[in-house]
Protein backbone atom coordinates (compact mmCIF):
# COMPACT_ATOMS: atom_id res chain seq x y z
CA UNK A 1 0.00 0.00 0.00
CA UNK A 2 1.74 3.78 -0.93
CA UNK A 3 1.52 6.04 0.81
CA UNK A 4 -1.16 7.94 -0.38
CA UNK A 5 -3.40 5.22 0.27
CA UNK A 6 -2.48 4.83 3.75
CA UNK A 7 -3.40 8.63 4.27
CA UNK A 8 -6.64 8.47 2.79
CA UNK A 9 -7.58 4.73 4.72
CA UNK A 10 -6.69 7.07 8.20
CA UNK A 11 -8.73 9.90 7.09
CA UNK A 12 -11.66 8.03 6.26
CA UNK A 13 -10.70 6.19 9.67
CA UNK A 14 -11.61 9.38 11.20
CA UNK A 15 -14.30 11.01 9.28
CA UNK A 16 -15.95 7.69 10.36
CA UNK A 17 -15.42 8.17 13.84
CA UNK A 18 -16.34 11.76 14.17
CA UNK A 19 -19.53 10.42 12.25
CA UNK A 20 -20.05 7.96 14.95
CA UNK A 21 -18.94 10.40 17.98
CA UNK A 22 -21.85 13.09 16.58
CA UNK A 23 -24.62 10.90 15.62
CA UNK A 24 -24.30 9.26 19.46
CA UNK A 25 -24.26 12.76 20.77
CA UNK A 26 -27.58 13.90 18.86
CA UNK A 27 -28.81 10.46 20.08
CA UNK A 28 -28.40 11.37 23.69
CA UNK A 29 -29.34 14.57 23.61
CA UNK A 30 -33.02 14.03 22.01
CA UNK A 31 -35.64 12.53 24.02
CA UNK A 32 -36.47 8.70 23.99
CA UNK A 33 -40.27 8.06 23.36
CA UNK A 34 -40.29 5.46 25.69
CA UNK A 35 -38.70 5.10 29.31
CA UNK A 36 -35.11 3.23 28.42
CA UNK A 37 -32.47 1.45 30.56
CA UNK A 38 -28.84 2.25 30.13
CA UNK A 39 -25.91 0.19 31.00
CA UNK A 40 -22.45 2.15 31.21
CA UNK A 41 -19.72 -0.54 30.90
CA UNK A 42 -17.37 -0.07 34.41
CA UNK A 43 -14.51 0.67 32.07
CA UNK A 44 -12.60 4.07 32.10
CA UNK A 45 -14.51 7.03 30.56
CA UNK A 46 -12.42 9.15 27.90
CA UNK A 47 -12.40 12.54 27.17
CA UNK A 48 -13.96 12.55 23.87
CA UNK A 49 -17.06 10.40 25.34
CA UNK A 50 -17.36 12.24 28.85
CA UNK A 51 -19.56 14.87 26.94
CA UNK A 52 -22.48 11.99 26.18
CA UNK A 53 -21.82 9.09 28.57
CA UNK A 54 -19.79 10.36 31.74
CA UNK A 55 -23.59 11.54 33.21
CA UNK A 56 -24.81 7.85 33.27
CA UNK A 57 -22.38 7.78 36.44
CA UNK A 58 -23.37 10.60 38.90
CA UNK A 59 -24.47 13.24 36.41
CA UNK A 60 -26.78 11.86 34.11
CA UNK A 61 -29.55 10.67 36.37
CA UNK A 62 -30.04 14.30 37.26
CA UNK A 63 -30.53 14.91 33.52
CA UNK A 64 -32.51 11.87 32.46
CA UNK A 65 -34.83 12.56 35.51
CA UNK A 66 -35.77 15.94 33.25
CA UNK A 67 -35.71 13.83 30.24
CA UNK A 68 -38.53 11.27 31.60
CA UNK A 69 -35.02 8.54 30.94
CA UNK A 70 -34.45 6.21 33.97
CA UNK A 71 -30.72 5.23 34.23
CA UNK A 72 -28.87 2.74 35.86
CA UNK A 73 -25.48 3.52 36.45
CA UNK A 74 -22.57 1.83 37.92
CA UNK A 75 -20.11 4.07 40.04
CA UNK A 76 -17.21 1.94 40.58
CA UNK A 77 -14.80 4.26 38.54
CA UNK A 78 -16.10 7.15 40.21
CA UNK A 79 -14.16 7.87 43.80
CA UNK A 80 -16.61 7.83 46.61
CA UNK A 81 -14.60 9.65 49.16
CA UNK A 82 -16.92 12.44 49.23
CA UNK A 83 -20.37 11.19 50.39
CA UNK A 84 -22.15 15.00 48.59
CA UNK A 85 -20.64 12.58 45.46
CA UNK A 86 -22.54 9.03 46.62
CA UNK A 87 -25.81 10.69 46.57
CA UNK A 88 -27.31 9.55 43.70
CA UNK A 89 -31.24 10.41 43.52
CA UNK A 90 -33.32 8.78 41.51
CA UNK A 91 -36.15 10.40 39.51
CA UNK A 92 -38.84 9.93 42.32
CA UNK A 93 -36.39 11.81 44.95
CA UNK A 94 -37.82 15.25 45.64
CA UNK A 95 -35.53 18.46 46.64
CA UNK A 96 -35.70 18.13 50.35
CA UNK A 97 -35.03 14.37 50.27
CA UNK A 98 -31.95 15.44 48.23
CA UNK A 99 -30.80 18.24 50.90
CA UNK A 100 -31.56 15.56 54.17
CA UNK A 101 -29.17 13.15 52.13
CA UNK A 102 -26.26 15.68 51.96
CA UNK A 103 -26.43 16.64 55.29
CA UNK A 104 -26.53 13.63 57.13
CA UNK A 105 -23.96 12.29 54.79
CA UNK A 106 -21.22 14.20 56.66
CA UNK A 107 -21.14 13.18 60.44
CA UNK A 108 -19.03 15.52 61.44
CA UNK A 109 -19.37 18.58 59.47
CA UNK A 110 -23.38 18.56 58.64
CA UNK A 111 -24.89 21.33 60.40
CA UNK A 112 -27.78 20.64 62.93
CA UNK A 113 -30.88 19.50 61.65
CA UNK A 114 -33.54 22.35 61.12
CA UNK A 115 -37.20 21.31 62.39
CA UNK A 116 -39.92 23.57 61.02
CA UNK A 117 -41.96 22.33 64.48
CA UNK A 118 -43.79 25.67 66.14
CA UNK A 119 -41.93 27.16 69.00
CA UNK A 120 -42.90 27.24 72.52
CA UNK A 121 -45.31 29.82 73.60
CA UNK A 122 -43.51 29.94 76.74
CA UNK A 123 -39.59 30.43 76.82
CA UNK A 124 -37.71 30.26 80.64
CA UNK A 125 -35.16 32.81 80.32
CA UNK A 126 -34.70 34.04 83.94
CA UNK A 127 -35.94 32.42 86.75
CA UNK A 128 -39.73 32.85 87.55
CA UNK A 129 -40.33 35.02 84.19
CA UNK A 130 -41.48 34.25 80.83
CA UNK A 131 -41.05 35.20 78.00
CA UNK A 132 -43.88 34.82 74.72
CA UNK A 133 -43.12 34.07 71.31
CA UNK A 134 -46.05 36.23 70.56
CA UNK A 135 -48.73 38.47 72.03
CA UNK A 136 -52.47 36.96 70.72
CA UNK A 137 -53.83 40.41 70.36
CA UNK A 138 -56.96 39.68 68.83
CA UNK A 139 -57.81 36.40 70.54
CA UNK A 140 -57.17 38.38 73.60
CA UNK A 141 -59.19 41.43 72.86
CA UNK A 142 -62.13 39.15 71.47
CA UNK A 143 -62.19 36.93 74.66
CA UNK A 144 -61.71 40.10 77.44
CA UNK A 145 -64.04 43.64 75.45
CA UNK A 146 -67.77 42.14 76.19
CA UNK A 147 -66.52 42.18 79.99
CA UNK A 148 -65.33 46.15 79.58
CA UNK A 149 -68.04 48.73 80.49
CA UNK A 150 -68.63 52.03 79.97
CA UNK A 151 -69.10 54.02 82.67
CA UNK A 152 -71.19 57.58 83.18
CA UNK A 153 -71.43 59.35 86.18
CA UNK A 154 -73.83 62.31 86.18
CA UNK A 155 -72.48 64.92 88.43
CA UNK A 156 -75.27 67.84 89.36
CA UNK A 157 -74.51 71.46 89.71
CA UNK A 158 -72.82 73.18 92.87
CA UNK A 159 -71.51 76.30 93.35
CA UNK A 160 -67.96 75.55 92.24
CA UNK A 161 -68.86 73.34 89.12
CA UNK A 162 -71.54 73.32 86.75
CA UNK A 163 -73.72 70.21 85.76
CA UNK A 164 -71.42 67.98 83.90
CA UNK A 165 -70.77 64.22 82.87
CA UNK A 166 -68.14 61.90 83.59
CA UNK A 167 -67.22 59.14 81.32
CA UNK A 168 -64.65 56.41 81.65
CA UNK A 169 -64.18 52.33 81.58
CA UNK A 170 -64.32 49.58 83.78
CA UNK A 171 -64.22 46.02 84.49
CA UNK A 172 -67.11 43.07 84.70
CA UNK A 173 -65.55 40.68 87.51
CA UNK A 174 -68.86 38.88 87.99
CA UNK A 175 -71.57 37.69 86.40
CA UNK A 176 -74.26 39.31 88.62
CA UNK A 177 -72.35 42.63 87.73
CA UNK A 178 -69.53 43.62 89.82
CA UNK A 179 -67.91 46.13 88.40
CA UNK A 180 -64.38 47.55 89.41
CA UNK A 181 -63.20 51.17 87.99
CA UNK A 182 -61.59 54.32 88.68
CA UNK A 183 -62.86 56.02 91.59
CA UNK A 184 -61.14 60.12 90.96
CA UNK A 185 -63.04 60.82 87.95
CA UNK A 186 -66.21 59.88 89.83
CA UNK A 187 -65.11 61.94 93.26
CA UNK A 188 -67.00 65.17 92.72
CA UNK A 189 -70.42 63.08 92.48
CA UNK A 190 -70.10 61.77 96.49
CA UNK A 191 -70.09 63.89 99.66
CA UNK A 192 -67.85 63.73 103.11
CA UNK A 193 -69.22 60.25 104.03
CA UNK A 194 -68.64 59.29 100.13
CA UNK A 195 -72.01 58.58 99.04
CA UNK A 196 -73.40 59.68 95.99
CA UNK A 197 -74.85 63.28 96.00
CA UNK A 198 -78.41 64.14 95.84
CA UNK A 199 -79.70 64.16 91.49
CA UNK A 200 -76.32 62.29 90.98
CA UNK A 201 -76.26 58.96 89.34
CA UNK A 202 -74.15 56.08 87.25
CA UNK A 203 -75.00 54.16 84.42
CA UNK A 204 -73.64 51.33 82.61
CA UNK A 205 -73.35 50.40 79.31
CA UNK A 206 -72.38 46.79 78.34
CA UNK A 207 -71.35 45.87 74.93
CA UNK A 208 -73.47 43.72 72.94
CA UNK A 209 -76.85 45.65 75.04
CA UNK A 210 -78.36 49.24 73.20
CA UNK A 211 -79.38 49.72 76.28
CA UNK A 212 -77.67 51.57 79.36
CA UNK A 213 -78.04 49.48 82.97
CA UNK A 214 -78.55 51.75 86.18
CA UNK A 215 -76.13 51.30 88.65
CA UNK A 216 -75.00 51.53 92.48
CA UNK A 217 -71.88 52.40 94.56
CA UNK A 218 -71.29 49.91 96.49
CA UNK A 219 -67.94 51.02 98.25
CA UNK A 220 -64.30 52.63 97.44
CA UNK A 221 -61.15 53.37 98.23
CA UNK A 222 -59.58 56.47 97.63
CA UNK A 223 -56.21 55.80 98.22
CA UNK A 224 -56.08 52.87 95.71
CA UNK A 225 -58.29 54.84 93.29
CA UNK A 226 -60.42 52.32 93.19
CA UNK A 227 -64.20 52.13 93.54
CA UNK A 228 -67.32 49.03 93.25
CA UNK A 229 -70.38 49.32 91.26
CA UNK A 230 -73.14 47.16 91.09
CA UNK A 231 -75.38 46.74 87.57
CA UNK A 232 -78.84 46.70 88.45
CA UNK A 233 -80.38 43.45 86.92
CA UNK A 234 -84.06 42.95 87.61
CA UNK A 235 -84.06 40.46 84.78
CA UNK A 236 -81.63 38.40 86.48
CA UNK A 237 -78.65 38.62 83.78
CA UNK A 238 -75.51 36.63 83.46
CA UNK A 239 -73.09 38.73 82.45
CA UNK A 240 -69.41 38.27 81.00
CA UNK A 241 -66.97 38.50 83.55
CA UNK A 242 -63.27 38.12 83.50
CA UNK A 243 -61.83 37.10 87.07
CA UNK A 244 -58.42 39.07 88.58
CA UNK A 245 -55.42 37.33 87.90
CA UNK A 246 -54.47 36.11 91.24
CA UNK A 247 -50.78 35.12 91.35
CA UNK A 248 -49.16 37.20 88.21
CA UNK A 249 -45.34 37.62 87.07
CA UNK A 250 -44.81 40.87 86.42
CA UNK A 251 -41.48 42.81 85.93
CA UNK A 252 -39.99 45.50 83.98
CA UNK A 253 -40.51 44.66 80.26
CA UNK A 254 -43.47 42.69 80.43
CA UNK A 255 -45.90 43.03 77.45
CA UNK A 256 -49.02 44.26 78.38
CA UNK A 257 -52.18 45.59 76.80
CA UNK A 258 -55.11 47.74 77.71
CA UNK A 259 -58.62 47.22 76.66
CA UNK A 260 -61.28 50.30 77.19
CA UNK A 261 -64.68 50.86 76.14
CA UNK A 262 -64.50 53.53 72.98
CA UNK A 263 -65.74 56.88 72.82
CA UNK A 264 -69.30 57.02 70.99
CA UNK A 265 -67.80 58.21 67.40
CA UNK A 266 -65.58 54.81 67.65
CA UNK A 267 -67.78 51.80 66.40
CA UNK A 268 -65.34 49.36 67.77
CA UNK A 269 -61.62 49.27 69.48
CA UNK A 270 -60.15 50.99 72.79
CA UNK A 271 -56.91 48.59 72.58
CA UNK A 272 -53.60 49.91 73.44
CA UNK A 273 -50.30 47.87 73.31
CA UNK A 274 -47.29 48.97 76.00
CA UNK A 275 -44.47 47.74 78.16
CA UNK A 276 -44.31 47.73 82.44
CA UNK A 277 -41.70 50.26 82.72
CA UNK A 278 -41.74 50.63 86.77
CA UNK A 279 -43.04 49.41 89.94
CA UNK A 280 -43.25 51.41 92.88
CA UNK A 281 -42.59 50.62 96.40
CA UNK A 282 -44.82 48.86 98.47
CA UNK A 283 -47.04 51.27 100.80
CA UNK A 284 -49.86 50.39 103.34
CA UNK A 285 -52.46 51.72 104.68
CA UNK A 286 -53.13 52.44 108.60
CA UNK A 287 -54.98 49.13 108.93
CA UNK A 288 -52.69 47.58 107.19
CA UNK A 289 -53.83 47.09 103.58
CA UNK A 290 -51.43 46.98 101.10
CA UNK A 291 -51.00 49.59 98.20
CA UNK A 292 -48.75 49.39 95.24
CA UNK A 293 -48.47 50.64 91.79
CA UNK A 294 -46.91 50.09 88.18
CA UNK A 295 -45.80 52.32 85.60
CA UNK A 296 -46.71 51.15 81.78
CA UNK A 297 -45.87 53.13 78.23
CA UNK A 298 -49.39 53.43 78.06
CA UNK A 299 -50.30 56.57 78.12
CA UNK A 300 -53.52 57.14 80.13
CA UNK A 301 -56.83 59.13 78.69
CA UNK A 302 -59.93 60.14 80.84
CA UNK A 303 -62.18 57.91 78.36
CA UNK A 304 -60.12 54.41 79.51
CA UNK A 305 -59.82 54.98 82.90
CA UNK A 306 -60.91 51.75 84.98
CA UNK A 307 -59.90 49.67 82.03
CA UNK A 308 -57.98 46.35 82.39
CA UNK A 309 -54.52 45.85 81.74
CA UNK A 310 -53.96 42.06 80.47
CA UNK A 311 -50.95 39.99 79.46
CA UNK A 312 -49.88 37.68 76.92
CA UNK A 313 -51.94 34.79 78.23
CA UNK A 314 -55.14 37.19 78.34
CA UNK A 315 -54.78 37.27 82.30
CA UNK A 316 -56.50 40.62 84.06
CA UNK A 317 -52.70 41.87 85.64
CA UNK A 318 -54.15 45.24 86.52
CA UNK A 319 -56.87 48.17 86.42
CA UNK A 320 -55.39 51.10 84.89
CA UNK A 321 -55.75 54.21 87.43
CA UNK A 322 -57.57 57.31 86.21
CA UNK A 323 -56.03 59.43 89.32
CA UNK A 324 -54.99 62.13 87.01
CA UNK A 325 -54.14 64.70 89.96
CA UNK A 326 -51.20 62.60 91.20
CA UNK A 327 -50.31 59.78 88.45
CA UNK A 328 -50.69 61.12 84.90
CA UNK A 329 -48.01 62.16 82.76
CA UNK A 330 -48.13 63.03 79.34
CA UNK A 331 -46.62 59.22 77.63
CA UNK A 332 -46.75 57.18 80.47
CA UNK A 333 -49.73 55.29 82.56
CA UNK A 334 -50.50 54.07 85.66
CA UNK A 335 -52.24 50.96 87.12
CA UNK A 336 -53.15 48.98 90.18
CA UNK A 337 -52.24 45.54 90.19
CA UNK A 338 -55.10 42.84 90.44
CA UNK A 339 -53.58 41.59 93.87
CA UNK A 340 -54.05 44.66 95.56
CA UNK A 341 -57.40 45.03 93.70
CA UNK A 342 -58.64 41.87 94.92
CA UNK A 343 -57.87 42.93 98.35
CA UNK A 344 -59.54 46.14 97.92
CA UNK A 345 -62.68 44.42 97.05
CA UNK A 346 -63.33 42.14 99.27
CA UNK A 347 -62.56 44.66 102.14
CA UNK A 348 -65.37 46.97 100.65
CA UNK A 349 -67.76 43.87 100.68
CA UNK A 350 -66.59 42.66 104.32
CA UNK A 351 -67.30 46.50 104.97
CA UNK A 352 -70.97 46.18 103.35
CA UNK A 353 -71.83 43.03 105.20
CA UNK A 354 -71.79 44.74 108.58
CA UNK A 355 -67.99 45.16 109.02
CA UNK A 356 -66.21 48.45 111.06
CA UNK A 357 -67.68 52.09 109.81
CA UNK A 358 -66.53 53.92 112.50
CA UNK A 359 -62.41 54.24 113.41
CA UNK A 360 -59.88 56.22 114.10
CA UNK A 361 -57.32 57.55 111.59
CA UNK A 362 -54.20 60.10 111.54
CA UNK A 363 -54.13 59.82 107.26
CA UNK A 364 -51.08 58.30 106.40
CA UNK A 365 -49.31 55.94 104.32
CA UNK A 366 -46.33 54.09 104.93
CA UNK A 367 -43.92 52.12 103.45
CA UNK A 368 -43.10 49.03 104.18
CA UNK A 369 -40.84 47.35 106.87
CA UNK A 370 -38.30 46.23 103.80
CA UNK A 371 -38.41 49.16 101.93
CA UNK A 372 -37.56 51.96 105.07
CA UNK A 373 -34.97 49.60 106.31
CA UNK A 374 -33.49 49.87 102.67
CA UNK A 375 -33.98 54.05 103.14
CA UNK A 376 -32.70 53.79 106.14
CA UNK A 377 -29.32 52.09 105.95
CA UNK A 378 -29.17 54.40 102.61
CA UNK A 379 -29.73 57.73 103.84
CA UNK A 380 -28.78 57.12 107.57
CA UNK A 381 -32.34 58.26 108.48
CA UNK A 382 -33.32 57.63 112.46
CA UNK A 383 -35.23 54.81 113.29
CA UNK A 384 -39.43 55.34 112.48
CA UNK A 385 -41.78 54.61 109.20
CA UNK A 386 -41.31 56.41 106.37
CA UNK A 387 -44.59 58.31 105.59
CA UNK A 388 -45.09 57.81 101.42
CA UNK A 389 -48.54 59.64 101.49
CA UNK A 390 -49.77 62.03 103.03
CA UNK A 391 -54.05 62.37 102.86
CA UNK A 392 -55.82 65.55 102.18
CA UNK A 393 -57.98 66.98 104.66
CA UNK A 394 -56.75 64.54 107.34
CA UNK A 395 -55.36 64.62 111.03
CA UNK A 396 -52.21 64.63 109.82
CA UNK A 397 -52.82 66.80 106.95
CA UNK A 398 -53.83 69.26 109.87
CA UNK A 399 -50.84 68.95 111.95
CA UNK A 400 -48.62 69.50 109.12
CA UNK A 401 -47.08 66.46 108.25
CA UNK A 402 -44.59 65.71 104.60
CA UNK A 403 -44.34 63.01 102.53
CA UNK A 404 -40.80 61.80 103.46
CA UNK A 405 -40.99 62.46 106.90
CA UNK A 406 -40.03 59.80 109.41
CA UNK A 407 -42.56 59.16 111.90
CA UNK A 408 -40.78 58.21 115.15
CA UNK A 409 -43.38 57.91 117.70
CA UNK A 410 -46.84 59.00 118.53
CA UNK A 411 -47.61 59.39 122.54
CA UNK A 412 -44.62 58.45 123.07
CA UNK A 413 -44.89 54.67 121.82
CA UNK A 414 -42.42 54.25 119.04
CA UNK A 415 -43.17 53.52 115.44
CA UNK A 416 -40.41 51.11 114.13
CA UNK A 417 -42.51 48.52 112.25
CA UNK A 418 -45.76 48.94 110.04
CA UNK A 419 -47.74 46.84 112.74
CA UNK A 420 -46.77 49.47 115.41
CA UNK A 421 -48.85 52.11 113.92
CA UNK A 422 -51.85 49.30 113.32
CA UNK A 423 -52.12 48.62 116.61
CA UNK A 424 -51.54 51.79 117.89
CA UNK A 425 -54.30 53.05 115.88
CA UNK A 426 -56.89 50.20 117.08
CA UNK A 427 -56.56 51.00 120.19
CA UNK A 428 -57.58 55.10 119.90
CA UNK A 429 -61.09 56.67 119.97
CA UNK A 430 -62.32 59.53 116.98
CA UNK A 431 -60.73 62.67 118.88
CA UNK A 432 -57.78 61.93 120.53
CA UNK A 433 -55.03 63.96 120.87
CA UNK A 434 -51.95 62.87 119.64
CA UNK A 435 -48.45 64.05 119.97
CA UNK A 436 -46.32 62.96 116.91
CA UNK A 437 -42.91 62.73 117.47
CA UNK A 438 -41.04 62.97 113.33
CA UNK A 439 -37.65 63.49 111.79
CA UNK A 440 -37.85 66.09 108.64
CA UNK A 441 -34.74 64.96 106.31
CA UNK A 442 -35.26 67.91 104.59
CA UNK A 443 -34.95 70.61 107.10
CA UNK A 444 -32.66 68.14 109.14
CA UNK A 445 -34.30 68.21 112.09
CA UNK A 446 -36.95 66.70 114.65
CA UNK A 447 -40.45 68.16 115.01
CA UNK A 448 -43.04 67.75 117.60
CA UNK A 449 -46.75 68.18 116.39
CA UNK A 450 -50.26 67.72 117.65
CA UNK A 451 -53.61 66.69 116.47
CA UNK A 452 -56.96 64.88 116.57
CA UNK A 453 -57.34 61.93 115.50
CA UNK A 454 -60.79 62.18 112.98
CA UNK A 455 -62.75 59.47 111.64
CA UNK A 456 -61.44 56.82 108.76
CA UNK A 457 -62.32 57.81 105.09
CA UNK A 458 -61.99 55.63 102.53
């Protein structure tokens, strides 16, 4: 054979072959008509074939899933040291089998497994507190408005004020229709003995009722700012009612929210959403009942007064105070918490049942035992009780007593603990004279004062 012949056989050797090498590629890139099995021969792949075969080992099945082409590949010339590479899904895998695969594959570099389970509504953070993955506003709201009342007090003319209305919120806590609220914005509508003046009245209307209820006073306490209504109910109603939370965690940061009954040109709402942002210290009261009050970035308004202040599980935490002469700031609000409420009203029932009326009082608040020892050590005040309010029109408004004096005795018995002045107190008639020993931190010195003791107000 010359040489000329021997270059042509080659060249038509390899116009053959790319013939062959193109028509397999068109092949396996057009799609079967019916589902087909390949078998890739466990023999090394070349270069030139890679392009059209190579997939049938970890690539292809990807591509012949799109291609509705089932292929069964071995993978003995393909290294499995990498177990991402071992994965081999088949056309039924879906995505997220795919992804669980990869990650388990690799013990010890996989990252944690990701659940898409709901978390907790309740968190433990810090000891005794919780913390909620999210506030239910509306399921709250829904469950605790048909229990919030409005409240009206008509308040007749005298010859300081004319004839005027007062309107504010308040709180179902029965279902025969107890009703706790705000007692300053109803104060100008009782006399001395705090019973409603003469053409004065309240009414009460209840959501879900066109109709407005007539109501009583049944007691209050001025201190607290807290007063009792009754609905009248000749038809025997059962109202809704949302009990006092009786054991509540509260601290600084605690979501809370504050349902009142709208004005009339709202059809629907009165929900405000706000933080605790401070607790005062614990006072009491000459007979000993407690006082106490919390500080919320809800800012308080006449019309929501008496309104409840709930929490993330929809618990009644407090009853937002409407005592704007002493309380209200612009941006922040105050409120009473349901303990101390709860106290307050069943001492004004005891007291309608045929409990004490008539008692001696100097008109004074105190803090307590803790908190003065605390100021004391602090300061380096004297021993006494630290005197936190002070009441209008009282005995010891009379003789001239401060908020922040210490009290150090009264006829000569000394008052060290809380329980000092409660039984001192027990023991006096309306009228006494009493000489009141006290220590004025801010004038530095020690004053003796006189007075009489007068009756108890609430």
């Amino acid at each position: 054979m010359s040489v000329r012949e021997r270059y042509s056989t080659i060249l038509l050797a390899l116009f053959l072959m790319i013939s062959m090498a193109i028509s397999l590629s068109c092949d396996e890139s057009t799609p079967a008509a019916e589902e087909t099995s390949t078998t890739v021969s466990e023999t090394t792949i070349s270069t030139t074939s890679s392009s059209s075969t190579a997939s049938a080992t970890s690539i292809s099945s990807t591509t012949s899933s799109t291609s509705s082409t089932s292929s069964t590949a071995s993978t003995s010339s393909v290294s499995t040291a990498d177990p991402l590479l071992s994965v081999v899904p088949t056309p039924s895998t879906s995505i997220s089998d795919v992804l669980s695969m990869t990650t388990t594959a690799h013990d010890d570099h996989a990252p944690s497994k990701v659940t898409s389970d709901p978390p907790n509504e309740e968190t433990t953070n810090t000891p005794g507190h919780y913390v909620t993955s999210a506030f239910p506003v509306a399921e709250i709201y829904e469950n605790v408005s048909p229990a919030v009342v409005s409240v009206r007090v008509s308040i007749p003319a005298t010859s300081l004020y004319r004839k005027r209305d007062e309107i504010f919120s308040g709180l179902i806590i029965d279902e025969s229709g107890l009703v706790i609220t705000t007692y300053s914005l109803m104060e100008r509508a009782l006399d001395y003995r705090g019973r409603l003046l003469k053409n004065a009245s309240i009414s009460i209307l209840v959501k879900g009722i066109p109709k407005a209820f007539t109501a009583t006073l049944v007691g209050h306490q001025s201190s607290t700012d807290l007063a009792l209504l009754k609905i009248g109910n000749p038809d025997k109603l059962i109202f809704h009612a949302i009990p006092l939370a009786k054991d509540v965690d509260l601290y600084v940061g605690t979501q809370v929210a504050s349902i009142g009954y709208p004005p009339m040109m709202v059809s629907a709402g009165g929900l405000t959403m706000g933080y605790v942002t401070s607790f005062y210290r614990r006072t009491y009261e000459e007979d000993g009942a407690p006082l106490g009050l919390i500080e919320t970035s809800i800012s308080t308004l006449p019309i929501y007064a008496g309104s409840p202040l709930v929490n993330a599980k929809g618990e009644v935490v407090a009853i937002v105070s409407g005592y704007l002469k002493r309380v209200y700031v612009q941006n922040q609000g105050y409120a009473v918490p349901s303990t101390i409420v709860a106290d307050v009203v069943n001492r004004i029932q005891e007291k309608e049942n045929g409990g004490p009326t008539r008692k001696a009082a100097l008109g004074i608040t105190v803090l307590s035992d803790e908190d003065t020892l605390e100021i004391r050590e602090t300061y380096g005040y004297p021993n006494g009780l630290y005197i936190s309010t002070v009441k209008p029109e009282s005995a010891a408004y009379t003789a001239g007593l401060n908020q922040g004096d210490i009290l150090q005795t009264l006829n000569g018995v000394s008052m060290e603990l809380t329980q000092d002045l409660i039984f001192f107190l027990d023991e006096q008639a309306i009228g006494t004279l009493v000489e009141i020993v006290v220590y004025r931190p801010s004038e530095d010195k020690t004053l003796t004062l006189t007075t009489y003791l007068l009756e108890v107000r609430p």
